[in-house]
Protein backbone atom coordinates (compact mmCIF):
# COMPACT_ATOMS: atom_id res chain seq x y z
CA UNK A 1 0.00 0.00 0.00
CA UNK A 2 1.46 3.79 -0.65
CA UNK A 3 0.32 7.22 0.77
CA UNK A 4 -1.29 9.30 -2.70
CA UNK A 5 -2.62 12.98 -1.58
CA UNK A 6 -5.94 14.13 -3.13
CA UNK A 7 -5.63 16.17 -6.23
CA UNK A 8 -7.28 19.18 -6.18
CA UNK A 9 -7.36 22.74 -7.76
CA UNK A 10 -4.84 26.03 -6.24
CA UNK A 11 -8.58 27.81 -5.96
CA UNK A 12 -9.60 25.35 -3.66
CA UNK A 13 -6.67 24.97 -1.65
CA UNK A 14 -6.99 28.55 -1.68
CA UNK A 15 -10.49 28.50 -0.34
CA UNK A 16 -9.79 25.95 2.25
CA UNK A 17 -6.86 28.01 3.59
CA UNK A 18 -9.18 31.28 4.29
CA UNK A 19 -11.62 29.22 5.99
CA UNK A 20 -9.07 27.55 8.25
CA UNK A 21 -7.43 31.18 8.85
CA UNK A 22 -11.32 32.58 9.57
CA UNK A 23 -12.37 29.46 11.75
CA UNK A 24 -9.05 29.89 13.76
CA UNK A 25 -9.13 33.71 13.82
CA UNK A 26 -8.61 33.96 17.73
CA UNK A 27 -5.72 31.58 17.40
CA UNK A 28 -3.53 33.70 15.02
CA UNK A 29 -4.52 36.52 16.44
CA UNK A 30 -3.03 35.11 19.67
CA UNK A 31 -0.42 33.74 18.27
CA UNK A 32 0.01 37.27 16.23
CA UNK A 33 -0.13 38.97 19.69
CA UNK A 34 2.72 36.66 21.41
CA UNK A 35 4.88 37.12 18.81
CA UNK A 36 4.67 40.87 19.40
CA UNK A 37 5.34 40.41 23.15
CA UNK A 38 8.63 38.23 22.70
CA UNK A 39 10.04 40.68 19.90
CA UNK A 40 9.13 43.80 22.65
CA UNK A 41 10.51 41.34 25.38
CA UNK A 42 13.39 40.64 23.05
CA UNK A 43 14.51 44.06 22.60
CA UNK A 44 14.28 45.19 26.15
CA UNK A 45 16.84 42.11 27.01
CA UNK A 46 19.48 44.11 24.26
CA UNK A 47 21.91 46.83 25.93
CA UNK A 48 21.17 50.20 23.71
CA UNK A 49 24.35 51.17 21.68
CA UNK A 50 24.23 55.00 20.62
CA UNK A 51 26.22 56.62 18.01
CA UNK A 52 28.12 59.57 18.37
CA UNK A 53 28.84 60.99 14.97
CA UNK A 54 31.32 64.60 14.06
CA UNK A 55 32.99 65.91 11.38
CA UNK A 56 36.28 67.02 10.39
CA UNK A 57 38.07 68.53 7.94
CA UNK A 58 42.03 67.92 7.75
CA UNK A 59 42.91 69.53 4.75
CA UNK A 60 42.59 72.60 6.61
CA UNK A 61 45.38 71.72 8.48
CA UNK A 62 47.12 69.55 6.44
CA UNK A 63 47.28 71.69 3.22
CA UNK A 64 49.97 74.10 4.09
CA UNK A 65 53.24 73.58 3.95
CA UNK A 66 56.29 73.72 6.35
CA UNK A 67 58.75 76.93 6.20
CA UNK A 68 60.58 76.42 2.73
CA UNK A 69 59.15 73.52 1.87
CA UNK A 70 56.49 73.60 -1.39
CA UNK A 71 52.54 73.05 -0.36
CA UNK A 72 50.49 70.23 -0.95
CA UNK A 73 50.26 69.03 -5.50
CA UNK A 74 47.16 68.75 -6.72
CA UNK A 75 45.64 65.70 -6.23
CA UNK A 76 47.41 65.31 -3.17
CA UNK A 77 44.30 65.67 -0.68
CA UNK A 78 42.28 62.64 -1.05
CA UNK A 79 45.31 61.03 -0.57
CA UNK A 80 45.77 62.84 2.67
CA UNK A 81 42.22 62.63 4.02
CA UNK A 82 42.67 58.74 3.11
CA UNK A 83 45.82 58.46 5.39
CA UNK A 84 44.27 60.74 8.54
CA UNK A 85 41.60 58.39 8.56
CA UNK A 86 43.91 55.80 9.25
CA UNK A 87 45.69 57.34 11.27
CA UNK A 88 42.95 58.87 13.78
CA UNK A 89 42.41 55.03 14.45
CA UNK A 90 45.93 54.42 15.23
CA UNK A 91 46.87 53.64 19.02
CA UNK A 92 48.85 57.17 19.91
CA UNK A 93 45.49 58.96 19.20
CA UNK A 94 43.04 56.38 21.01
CA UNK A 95 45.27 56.47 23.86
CA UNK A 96 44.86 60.04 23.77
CA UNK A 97 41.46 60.11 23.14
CA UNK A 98 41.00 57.82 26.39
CA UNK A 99 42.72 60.47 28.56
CA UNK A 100 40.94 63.22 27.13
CA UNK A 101 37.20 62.07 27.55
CA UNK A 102 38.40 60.11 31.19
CA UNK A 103 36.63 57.10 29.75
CA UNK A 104 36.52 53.67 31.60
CA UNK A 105 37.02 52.17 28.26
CA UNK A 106 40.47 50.81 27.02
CA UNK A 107 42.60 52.28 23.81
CA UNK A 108 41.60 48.27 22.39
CA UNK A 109 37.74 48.57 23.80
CA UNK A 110 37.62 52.44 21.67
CA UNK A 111 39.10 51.35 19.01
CA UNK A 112 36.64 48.61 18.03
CA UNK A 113 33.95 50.97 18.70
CA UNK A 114 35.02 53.62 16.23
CA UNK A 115 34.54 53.80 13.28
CA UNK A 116 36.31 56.33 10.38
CA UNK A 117 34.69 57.27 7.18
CA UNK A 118 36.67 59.61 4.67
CA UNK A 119 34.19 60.74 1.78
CA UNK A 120 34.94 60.20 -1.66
CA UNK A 121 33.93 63.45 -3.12
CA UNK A 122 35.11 65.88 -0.53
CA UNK A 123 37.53 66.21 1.76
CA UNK A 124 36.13 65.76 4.99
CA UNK A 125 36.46 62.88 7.45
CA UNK A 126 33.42 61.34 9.62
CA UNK A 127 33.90 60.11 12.73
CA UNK A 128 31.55 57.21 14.49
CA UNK A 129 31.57 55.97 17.79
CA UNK A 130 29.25 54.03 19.64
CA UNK A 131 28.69 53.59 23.57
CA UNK A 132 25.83 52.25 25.85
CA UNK A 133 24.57 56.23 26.66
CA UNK A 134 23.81 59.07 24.18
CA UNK A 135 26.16 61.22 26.19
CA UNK A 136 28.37 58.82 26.43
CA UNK A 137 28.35 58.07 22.39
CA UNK A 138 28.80 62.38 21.85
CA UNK A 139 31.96 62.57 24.17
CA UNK A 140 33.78 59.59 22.41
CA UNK A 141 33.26 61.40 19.43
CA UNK A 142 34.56 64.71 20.29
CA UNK A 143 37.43 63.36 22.49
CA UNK A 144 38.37 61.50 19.51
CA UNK A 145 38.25 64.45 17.18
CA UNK A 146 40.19 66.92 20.16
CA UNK A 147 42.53 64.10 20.41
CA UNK A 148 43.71 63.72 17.02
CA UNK A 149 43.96 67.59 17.02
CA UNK A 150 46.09 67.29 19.57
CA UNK A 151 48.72 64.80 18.38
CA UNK A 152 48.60 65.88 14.63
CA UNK A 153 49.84 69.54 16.48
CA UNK A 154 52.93 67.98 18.46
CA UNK A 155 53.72 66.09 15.56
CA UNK A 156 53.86 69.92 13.36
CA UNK A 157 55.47 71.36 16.22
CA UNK A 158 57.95 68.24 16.91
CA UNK A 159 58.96 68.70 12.77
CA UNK A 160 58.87 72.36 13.24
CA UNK A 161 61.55 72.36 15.96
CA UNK A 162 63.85 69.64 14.70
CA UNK A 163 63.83 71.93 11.14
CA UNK A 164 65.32 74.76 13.53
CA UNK A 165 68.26 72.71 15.08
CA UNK A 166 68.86 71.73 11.09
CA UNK A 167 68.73 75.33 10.46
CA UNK A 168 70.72 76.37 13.19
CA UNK A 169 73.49 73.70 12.52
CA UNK A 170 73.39 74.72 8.70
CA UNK A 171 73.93 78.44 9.18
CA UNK A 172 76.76 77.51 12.00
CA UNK A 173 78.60 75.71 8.93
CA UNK A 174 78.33 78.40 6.74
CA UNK A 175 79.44 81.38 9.43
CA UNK A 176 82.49 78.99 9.80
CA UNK A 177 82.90 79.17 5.82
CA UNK A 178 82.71 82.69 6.23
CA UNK A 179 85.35 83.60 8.67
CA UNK A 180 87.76 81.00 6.87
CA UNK A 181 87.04 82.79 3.66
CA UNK A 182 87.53 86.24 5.06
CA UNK A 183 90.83 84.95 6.33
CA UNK A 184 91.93 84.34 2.96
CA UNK A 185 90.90 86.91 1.31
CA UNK A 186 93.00 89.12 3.45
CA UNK A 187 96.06 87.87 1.84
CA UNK A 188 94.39 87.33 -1.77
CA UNK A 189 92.04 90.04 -1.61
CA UNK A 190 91.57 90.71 -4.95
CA UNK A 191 91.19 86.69 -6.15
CA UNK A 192 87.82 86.67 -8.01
CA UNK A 193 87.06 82.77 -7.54
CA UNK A 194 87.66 83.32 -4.02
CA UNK A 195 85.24 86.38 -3.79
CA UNK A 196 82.57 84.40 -6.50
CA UNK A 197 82.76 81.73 -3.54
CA UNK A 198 82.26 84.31 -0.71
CA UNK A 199 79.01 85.63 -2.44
CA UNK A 200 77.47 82.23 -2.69
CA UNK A 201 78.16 81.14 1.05
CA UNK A 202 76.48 85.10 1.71
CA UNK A 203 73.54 84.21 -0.02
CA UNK A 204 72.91 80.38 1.09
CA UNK A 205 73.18 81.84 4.93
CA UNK A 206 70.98 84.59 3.97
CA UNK A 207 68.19 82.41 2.72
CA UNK A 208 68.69 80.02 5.71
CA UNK A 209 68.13 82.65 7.89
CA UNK A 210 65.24 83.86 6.61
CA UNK A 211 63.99 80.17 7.01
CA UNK A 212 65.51 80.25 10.23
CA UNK A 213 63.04 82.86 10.85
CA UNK A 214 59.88 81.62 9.94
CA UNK A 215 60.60 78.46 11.53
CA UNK A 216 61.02 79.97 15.06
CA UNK A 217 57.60 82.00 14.03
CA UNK A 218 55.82 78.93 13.29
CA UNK A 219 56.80 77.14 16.35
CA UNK A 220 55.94 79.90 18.72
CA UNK A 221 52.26 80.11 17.91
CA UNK A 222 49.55 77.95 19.01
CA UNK A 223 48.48 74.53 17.75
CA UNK A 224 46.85 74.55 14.69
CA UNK A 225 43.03 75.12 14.70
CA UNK A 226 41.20 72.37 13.25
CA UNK A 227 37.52 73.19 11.92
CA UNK A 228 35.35 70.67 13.45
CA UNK A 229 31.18 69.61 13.90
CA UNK A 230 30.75 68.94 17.70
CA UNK A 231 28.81 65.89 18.13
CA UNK A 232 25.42 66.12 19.06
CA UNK A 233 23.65 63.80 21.41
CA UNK A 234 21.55 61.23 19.69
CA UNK A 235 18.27 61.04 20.79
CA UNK A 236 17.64 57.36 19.90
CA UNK A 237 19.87 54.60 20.15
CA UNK A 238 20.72 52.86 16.69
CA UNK A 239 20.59 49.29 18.04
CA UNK A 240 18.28 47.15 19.59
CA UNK A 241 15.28 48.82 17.39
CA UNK A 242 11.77 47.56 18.79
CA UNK A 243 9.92 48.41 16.20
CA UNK A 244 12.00 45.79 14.25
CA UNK A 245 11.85 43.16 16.51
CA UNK A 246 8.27 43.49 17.52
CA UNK A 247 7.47 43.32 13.36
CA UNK A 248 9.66 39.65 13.48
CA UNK A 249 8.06 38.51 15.83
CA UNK A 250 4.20 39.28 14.75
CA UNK A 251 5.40 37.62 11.46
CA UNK A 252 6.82 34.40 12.74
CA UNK A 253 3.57 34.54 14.70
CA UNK A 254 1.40 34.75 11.62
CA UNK A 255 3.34 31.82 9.67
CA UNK A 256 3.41 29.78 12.55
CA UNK A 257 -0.12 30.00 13.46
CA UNK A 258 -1.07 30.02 9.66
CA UNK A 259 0.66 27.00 8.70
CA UNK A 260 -1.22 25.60 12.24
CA UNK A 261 -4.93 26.74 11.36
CA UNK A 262 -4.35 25.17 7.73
CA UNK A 263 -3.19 21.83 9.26
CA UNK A 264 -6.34 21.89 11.57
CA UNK A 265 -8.61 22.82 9.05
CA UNK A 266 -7.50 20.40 6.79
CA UNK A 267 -10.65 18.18 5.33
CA UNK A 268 -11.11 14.28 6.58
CA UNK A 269 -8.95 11.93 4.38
CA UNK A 270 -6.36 14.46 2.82
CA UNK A 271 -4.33 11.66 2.81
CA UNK A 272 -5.99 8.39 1.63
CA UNK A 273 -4.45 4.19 1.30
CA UNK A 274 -4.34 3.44 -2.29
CA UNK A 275 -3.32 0.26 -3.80
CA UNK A 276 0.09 0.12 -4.90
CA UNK A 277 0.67 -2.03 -8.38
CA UNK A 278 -1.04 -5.22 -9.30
CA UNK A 279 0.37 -8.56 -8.08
């Protein structure tokens, strides 16, 4: 003997389907209604993460140039905004950014929570950070932003003050060259390759103080200003979402009590015994 279902039209197994779903109305609804409560239940079990979000732009930092040294090519940029993204992540400016905001949170623990996004069409840089309170979530974000500041500006000012011991040592060297030459030219004084050479060393000690100069300048003033969004407290946390959740579970709650009402509802002898083959 084998098992052979009925065959029977799609507009009658249609039909059947709507009855069972109208005979066991209260059931799905029930079933509809639980659902609802274990997605609601669900999402009150989840710790809320907020996101603190800011904005920054680096070229406005990074797009000068150092005291004799040419400014940024063109082009050149995106290619910067691409590496301060990187390096806002790096461990130097979590560490900071952990001292800064006097979070509990380690430089490891921040750095999985951030998050660095450097647009492709403009050169700003957007920051991301999540924590477990809206206040929380803002801080991160503008400790981390204050915190590259910070170390991109001792890094300018650490270049800025090794370029005036290189200055200082170069225009040493060429005083030297002068008093040696003005030795010699007291016995030669009218030798023209030794007077051609006196001019150059003039003028190369000339120009490096005049670097000199603008070095010491741009190492006295303050640390660059960096333009800057400040983060703004989110008002809703980005994960769990109830709304979500409760949806899920309403629509397992509909299959599952679907599938259940057509099972019940399912005519007498669906399945039937049917002679298998002759002998």
């Amino acid at each position: 003997m084998s098992m052979l279902p009925r065959q029977s039209s799609g507009g009658d197994a249609v039909g059947r389907l709507l009855q069972s779903a109208w005979r066991y109305k209260g059931l799905i609804l029930a079933a509809v209604l639980l659902g609802a409560l274990l997605g609601d239940g669900w999402a009150a079990r989840q710790p809320a993460v907020y996101e603190g979000v800011t904005r920054i732009f680096p070229t406005a930092m990074g797009s000068g140039s150092l005291p004799g040294e040419a400014s940024l090519p063109i082009g050149e940029p995106a290619q910067y905004v691409r590496k301060q993204a990187e390096f806002i992540s790096s461990p130097v400016v979590l560490e900071r950014t952990v001292k800064l905001s006097g979070s509990r949170v380690s430089a490891e623990t921040l750095g999985q929570r951030l998050e660095v996004d450097a647009a492709q069409d403009a050169d700003v840089l957007t920051i991301r950070v999540v924590d477990s309170t809206a206040t929380g979530a803002a801080r991160l974000a503008d400790a981390v932003a204050a915190a590259y500041q910070q170390v991109l500006g001792q890094q300018l000012q650490g270049t800025l003050r090794n370029m005036v011991r290189q200055l200082r040592s170069r225009r040493s060297q060429l005083k030297a060259s002068l008093t040696e030459m003005d030795a010699e030219l007291v016995g030669r004084p009218d030798d023209p390759v030794l007077r051609a050479r006196r001019a150059a060393v003039t003028e190369q000690l000339s120009a490096v103080q005049r670097q000199l100069m603008e070095a010491d300048a741009a190492a006295q003033r303050t640390r660059p200003s960096l333009p800057r969004e400040r983060a703004a407290v989110p008002k809703e946390p980005i994960s769990p979402r109830p709304g979500r959740l409760v949806a899920i579970g309403m629509l397992v709650g509909l299959l599952a009590s679907g599938a259940l009402a057509w099972w019940l509802g399912r005519p007498p002898g669906t399945l039937t015994m049917a002679p298998a083959g002759g002998r």
